[in-house]
PDB file of N, CA and C in Angstrom:
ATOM      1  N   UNK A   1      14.137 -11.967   6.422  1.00  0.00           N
ATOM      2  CA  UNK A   1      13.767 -10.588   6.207  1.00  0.00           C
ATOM      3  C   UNK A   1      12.415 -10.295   6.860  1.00  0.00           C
ATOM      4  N   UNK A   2      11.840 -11.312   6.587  1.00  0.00           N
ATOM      5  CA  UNK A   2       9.411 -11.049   7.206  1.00  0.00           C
ATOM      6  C   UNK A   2      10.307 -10.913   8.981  1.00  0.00           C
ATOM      7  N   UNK A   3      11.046 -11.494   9.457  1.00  0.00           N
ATOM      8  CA  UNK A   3      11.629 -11.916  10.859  1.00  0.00           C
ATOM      9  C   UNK A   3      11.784 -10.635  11.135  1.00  0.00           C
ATOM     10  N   UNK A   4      12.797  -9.556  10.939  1.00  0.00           N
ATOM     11  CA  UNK A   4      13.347  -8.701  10.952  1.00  0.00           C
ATOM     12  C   UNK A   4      12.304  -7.504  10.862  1.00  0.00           C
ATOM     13  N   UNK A   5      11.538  -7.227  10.199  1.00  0.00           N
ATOM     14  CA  UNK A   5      10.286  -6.888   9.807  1.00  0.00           C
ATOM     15  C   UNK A   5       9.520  -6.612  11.009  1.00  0.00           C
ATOM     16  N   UNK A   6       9.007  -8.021  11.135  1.00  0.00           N
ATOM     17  CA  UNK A   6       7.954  -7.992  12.418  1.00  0.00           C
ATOM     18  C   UNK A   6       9.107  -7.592  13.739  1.00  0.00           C
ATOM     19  N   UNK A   7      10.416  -7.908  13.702  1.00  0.00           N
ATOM     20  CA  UNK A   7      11.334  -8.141  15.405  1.00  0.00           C
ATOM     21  C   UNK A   7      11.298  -6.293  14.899  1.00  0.00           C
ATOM     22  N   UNK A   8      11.116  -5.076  14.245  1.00  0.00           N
ATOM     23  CA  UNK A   8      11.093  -3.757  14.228  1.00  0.00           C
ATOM     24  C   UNK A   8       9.445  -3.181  14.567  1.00  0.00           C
ATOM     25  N   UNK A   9       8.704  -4.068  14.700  1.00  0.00           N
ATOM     26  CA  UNK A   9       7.387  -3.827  15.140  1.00  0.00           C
ATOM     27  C   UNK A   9       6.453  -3.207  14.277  1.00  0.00           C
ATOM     28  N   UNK A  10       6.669  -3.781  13.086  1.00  0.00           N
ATOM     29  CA  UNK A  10       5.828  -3.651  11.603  1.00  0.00           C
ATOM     30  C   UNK A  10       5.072  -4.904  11.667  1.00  0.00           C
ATOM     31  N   UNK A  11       3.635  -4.686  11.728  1.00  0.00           N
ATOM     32  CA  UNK A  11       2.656  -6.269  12.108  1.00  0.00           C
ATOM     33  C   UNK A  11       1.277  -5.825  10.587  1.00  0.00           C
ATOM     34  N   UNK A  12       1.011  -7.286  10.812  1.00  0.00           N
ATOM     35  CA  UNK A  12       0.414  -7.169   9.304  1.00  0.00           C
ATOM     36  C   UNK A  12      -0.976  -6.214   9.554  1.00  0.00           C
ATOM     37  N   UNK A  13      -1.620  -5.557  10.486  1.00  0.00           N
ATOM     38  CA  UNK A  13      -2.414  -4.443  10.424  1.00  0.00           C
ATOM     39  C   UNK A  13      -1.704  -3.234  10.094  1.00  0.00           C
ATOM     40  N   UNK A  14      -0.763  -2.820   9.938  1.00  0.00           N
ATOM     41  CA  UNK A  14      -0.353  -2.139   9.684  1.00  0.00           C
ATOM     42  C   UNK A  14       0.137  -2.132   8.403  1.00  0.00           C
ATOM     43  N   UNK A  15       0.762  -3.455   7.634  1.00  0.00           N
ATOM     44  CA  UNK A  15       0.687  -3.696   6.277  1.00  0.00           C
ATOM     45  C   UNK A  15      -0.632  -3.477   5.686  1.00  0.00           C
ATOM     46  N   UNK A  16      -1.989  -3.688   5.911  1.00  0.00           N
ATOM     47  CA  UNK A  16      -3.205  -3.637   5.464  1.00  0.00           C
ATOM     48  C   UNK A  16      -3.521  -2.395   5.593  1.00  0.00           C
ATOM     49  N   UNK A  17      -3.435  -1.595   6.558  1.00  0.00           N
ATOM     50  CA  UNK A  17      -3.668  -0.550   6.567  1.00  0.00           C
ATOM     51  C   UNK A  17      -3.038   0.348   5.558  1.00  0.00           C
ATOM     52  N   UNK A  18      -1.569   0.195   5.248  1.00  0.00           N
ATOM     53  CA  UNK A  18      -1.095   0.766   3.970  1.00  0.00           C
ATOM     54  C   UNK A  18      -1.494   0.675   2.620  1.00  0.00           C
ATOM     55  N   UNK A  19      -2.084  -0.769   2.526  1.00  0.00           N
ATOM     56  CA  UNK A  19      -2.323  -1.179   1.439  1.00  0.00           C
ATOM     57  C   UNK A  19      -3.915  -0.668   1.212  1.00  0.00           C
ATOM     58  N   UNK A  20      -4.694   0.099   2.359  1.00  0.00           N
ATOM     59  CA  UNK A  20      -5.872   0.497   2.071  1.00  0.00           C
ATOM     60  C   UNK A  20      -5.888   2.423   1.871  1.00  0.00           C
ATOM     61  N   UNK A  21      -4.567   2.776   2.333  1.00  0.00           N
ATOM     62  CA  UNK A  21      -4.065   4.504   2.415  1.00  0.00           C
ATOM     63  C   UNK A  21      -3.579   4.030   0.586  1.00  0.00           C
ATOM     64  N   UNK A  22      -3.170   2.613   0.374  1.00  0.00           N
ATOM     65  CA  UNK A  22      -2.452   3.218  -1.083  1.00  0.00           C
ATOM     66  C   UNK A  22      -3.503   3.381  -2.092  1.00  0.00           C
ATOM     67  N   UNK A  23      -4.705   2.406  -1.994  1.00  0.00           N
ATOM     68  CA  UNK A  23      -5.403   2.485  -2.718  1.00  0.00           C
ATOM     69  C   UNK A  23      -6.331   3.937  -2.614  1.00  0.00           C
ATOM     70  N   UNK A  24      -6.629   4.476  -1.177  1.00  0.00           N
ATOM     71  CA  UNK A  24      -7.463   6.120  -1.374  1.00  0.00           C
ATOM     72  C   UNK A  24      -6.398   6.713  -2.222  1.00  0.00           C
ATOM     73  N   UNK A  25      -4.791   6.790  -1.415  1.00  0.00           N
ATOM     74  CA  UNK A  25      -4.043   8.087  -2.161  1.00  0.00           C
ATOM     75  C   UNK A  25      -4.134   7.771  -3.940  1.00  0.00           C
ATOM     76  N   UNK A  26      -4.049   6.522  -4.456  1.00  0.00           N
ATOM     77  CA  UNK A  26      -4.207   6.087  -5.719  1.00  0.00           C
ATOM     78  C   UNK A  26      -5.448   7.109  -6.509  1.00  0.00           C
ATOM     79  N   UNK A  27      -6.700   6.554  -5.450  1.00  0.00           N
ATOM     80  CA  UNK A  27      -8.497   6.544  -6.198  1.00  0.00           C
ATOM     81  C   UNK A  27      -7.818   8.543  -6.177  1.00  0.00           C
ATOM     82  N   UNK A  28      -7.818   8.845  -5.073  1.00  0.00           N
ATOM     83  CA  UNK A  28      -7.325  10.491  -4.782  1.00  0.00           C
ATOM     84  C   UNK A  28      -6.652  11.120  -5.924  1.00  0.00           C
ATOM     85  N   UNK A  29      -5.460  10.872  -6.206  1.00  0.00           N
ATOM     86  CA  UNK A  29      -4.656  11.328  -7.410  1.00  0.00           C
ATOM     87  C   UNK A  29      -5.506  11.036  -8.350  1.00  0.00           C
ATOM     88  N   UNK A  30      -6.363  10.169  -8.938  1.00  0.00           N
ATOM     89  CA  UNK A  30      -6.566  10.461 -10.307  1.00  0.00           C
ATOM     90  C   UNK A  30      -8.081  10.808 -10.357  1.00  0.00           C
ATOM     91  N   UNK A  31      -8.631  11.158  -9.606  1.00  0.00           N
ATOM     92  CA  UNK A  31      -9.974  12.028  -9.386  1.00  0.00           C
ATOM     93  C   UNK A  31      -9.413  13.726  -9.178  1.00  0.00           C
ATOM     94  N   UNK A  32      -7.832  13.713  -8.478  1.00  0.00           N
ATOM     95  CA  UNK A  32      -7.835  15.047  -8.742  1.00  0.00           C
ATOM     96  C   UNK A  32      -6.692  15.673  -9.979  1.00  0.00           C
ATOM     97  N   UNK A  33      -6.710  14.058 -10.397  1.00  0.00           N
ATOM     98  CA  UNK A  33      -5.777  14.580 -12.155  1.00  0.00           C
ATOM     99  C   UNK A  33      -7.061  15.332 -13.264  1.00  0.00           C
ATOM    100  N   UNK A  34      -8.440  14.771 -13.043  1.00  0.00           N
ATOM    101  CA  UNK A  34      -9.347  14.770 -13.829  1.00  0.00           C
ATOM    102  C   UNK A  34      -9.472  16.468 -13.439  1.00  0.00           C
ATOM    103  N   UNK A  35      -9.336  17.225 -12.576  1.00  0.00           N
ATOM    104  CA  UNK A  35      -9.633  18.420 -12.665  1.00  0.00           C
ATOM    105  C   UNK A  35      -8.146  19.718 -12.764  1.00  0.00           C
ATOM    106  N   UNK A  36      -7.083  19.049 -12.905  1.00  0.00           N
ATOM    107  CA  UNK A  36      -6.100  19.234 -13.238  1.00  0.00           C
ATOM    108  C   UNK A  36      -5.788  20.348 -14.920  1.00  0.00           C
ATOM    109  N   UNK A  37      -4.774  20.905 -14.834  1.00  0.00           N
ATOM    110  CA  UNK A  37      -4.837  21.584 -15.916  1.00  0.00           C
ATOM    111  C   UNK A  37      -4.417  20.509 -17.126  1.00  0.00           C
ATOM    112  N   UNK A  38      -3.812  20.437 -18.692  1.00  0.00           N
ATOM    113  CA  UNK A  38      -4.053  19.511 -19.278  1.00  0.00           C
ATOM    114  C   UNK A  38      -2.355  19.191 -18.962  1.00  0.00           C
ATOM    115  N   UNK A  39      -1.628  20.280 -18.474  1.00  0.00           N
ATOM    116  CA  UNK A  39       0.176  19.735 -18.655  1.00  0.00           C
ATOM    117  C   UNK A  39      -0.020  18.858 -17.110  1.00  0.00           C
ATOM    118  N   UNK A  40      -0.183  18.713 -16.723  1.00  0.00           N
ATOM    119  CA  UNK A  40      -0.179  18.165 -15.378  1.00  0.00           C
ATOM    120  C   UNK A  40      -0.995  17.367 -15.132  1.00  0.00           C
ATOM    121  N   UNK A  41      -1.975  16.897 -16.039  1.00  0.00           N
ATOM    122  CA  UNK A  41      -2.698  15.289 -15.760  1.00  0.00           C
ATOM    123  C   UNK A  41      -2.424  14.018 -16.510  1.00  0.00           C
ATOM    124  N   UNK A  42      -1.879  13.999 -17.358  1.00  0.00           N
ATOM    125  CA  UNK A  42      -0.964  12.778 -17.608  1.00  0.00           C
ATOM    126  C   UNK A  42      -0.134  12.407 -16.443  1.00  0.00           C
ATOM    127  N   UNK A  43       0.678  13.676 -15.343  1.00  0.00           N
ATOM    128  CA  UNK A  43       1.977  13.133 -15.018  1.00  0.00           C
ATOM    129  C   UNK A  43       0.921  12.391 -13.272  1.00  0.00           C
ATOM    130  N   UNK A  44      -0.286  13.279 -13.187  1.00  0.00           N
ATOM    131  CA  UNK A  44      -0.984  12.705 -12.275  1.00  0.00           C
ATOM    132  C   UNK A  44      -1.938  10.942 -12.087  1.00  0.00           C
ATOM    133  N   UNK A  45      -2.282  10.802 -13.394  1.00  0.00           N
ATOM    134  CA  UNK A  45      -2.453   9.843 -13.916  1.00  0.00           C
ATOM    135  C   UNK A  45      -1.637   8.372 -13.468  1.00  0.00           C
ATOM    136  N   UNK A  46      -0.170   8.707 -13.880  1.00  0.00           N
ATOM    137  CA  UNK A  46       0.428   7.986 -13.761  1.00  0.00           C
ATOM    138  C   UNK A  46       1.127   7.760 -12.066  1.00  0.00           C
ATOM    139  N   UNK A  47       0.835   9.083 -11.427  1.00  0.00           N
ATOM    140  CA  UNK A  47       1.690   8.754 -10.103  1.00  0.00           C
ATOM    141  C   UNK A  47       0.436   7.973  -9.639  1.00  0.00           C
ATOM    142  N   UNK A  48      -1.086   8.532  -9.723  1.00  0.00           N
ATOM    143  CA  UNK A  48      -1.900   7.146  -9.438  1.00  0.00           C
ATOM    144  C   UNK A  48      -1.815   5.928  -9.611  1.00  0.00           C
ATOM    145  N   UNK A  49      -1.449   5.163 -10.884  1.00  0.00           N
ATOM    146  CA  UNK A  49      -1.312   4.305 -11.120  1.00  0.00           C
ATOM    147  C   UNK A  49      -0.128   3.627 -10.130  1.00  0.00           C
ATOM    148  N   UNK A  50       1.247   4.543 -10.318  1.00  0.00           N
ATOM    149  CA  UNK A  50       2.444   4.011  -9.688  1.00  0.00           C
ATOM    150  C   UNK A  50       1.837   3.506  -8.164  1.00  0.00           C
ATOM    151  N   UNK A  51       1.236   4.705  -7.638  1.00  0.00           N
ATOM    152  CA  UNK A  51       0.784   4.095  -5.919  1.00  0.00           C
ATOM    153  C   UNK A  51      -0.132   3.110  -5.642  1.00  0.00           C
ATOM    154  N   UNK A  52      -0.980   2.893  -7.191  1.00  0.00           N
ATOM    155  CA  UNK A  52      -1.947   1.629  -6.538  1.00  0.00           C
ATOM    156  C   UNK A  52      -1.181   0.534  -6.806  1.00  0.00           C
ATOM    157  N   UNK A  53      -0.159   0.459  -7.519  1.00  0.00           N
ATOM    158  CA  UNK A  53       0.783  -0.527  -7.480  1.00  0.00           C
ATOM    159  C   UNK A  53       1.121  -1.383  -6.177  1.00  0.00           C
ATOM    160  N   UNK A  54       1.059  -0.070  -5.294  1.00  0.00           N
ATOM    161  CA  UNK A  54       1.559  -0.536  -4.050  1.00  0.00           C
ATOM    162  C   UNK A  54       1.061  -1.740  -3.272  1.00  0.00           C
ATOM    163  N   UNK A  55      -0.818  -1.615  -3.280  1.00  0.00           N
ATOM    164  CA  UNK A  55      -1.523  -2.025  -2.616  1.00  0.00           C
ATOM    165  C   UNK A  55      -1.366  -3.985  -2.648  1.00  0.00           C
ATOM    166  N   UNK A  56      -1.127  -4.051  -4.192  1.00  0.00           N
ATOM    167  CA  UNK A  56      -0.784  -5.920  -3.755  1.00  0.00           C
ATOM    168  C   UNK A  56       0.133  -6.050  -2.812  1.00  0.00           C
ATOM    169  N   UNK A  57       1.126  -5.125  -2.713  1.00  0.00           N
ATOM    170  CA  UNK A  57       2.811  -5.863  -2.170  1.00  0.00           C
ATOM    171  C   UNK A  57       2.058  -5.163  -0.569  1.00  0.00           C
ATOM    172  N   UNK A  58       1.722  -3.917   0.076  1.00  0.00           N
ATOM    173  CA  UNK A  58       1.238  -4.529   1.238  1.00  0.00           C
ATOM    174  C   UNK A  58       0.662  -5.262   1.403  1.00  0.00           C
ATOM    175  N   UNK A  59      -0.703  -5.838   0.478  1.00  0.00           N
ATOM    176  CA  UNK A  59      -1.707  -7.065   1.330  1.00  0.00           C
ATOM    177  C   UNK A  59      -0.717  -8.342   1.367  1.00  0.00           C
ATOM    178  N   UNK A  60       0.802  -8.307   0.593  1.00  0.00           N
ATOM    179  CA  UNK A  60       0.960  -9.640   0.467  1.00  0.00           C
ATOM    180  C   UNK A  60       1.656  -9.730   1.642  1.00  0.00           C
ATOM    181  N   UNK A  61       2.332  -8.586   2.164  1.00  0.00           N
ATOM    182  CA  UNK A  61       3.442  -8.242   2.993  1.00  0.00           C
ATOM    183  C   UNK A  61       2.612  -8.720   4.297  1.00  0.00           C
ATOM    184  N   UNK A  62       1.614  -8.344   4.826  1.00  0.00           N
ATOM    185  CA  UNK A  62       0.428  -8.513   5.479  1.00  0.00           C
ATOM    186  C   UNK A  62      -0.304  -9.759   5.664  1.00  0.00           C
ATOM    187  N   UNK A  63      -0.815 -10.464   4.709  1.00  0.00           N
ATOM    188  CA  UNK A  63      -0.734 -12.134   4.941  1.00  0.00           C
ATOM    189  C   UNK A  63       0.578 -12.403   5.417  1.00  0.00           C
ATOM    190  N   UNK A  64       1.405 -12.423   4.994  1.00  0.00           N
ATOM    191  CA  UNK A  64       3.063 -13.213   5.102  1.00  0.00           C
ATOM    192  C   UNK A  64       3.380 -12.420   6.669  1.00  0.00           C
ATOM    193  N   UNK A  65       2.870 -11.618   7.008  1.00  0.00           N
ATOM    194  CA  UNK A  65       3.235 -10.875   8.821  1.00  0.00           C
ATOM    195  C   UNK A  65       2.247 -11.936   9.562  1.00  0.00           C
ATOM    196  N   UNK A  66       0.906 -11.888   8.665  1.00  0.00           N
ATOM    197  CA  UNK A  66      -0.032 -12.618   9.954  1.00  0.00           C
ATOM    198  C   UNK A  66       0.177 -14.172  10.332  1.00  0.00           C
ATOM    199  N   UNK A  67       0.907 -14.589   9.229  1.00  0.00           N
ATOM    200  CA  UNK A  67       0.965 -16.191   9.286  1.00  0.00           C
ATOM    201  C   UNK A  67       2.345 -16.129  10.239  1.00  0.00           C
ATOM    202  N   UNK A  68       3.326 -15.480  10.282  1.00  0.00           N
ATOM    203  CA  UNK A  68       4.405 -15.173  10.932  1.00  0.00           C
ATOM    204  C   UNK A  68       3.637 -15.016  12.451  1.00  0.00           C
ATOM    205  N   UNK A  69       2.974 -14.273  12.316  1.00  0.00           N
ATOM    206  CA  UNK A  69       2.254 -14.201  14.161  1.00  0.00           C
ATOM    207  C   UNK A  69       1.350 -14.997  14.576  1.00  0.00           C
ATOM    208  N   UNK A  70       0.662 -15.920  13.881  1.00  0.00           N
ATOM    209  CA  UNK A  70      -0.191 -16.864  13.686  1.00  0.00           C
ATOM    210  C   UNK A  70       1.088 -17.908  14.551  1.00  0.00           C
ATOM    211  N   UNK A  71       1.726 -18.181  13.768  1.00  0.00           N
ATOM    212  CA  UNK A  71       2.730 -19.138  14.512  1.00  0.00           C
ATOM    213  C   UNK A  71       4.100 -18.666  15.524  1.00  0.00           C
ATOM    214  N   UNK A  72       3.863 -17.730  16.246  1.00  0.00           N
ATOM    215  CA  UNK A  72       4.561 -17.442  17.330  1.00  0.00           C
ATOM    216  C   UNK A  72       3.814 -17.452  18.329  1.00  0.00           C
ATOM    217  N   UNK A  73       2.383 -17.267  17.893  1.00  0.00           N
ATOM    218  CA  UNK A  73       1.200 -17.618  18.893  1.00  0.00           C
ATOM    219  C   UNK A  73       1.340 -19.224  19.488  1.00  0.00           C
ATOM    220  N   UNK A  74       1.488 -19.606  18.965  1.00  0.00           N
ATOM    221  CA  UNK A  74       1.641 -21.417  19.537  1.00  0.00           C
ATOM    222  C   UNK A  74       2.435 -21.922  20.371  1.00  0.00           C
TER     223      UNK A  74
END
C-alpha cells in the first residue's frame, strides 16, 4: 500500500506538510469556536479535535514515505 502511495506521487513532504495544515486548521477551528455563538461551539470544538487527530497518521504516513525513499535511493 506505502508502494502504491509513493508509485501515485504522494512523498513524505507532502505527508508533513498535511500533518502541519492539520494541526493550524485544528489550532483555527477552536480559536474560532471560542467566538462562536453558544449552539455552534460545542459542534466546533469537536471538528477541531476530529482534525488534529489527523496530524499523528500524516507524520507517521511521512516517516514510513521517507524511509521508503531513503531506500530506493541506494
Amino acid at each position: 500500500m506505502l508502494q502504491t502511495i509513493h508509485d501515485l506521487g504522494f512523498r513524505s513532504e507532502h505527508a508533513y506538510n498535511a500533518a502541519l495544515i492539520s494541526v493550524g486548521v485544528s489550532a483555527g477551528s477552536w480559536v474560532i469556536s471560542r467566538f462562536a455563538g453558544d449552539e455552534s461551539k460545542p459542534q466546533a470544538d469537536r471538528w477541531g479535535i476530529f482534525v488534529g487527530h489527523w496530524a499523528p497518521t500524516f507524520f507517521g504516513l511521512g516517516l514510513a514515505l521517507s524511509q521508503l525513499e531513503k531506500r530506493g535511493k541506494r
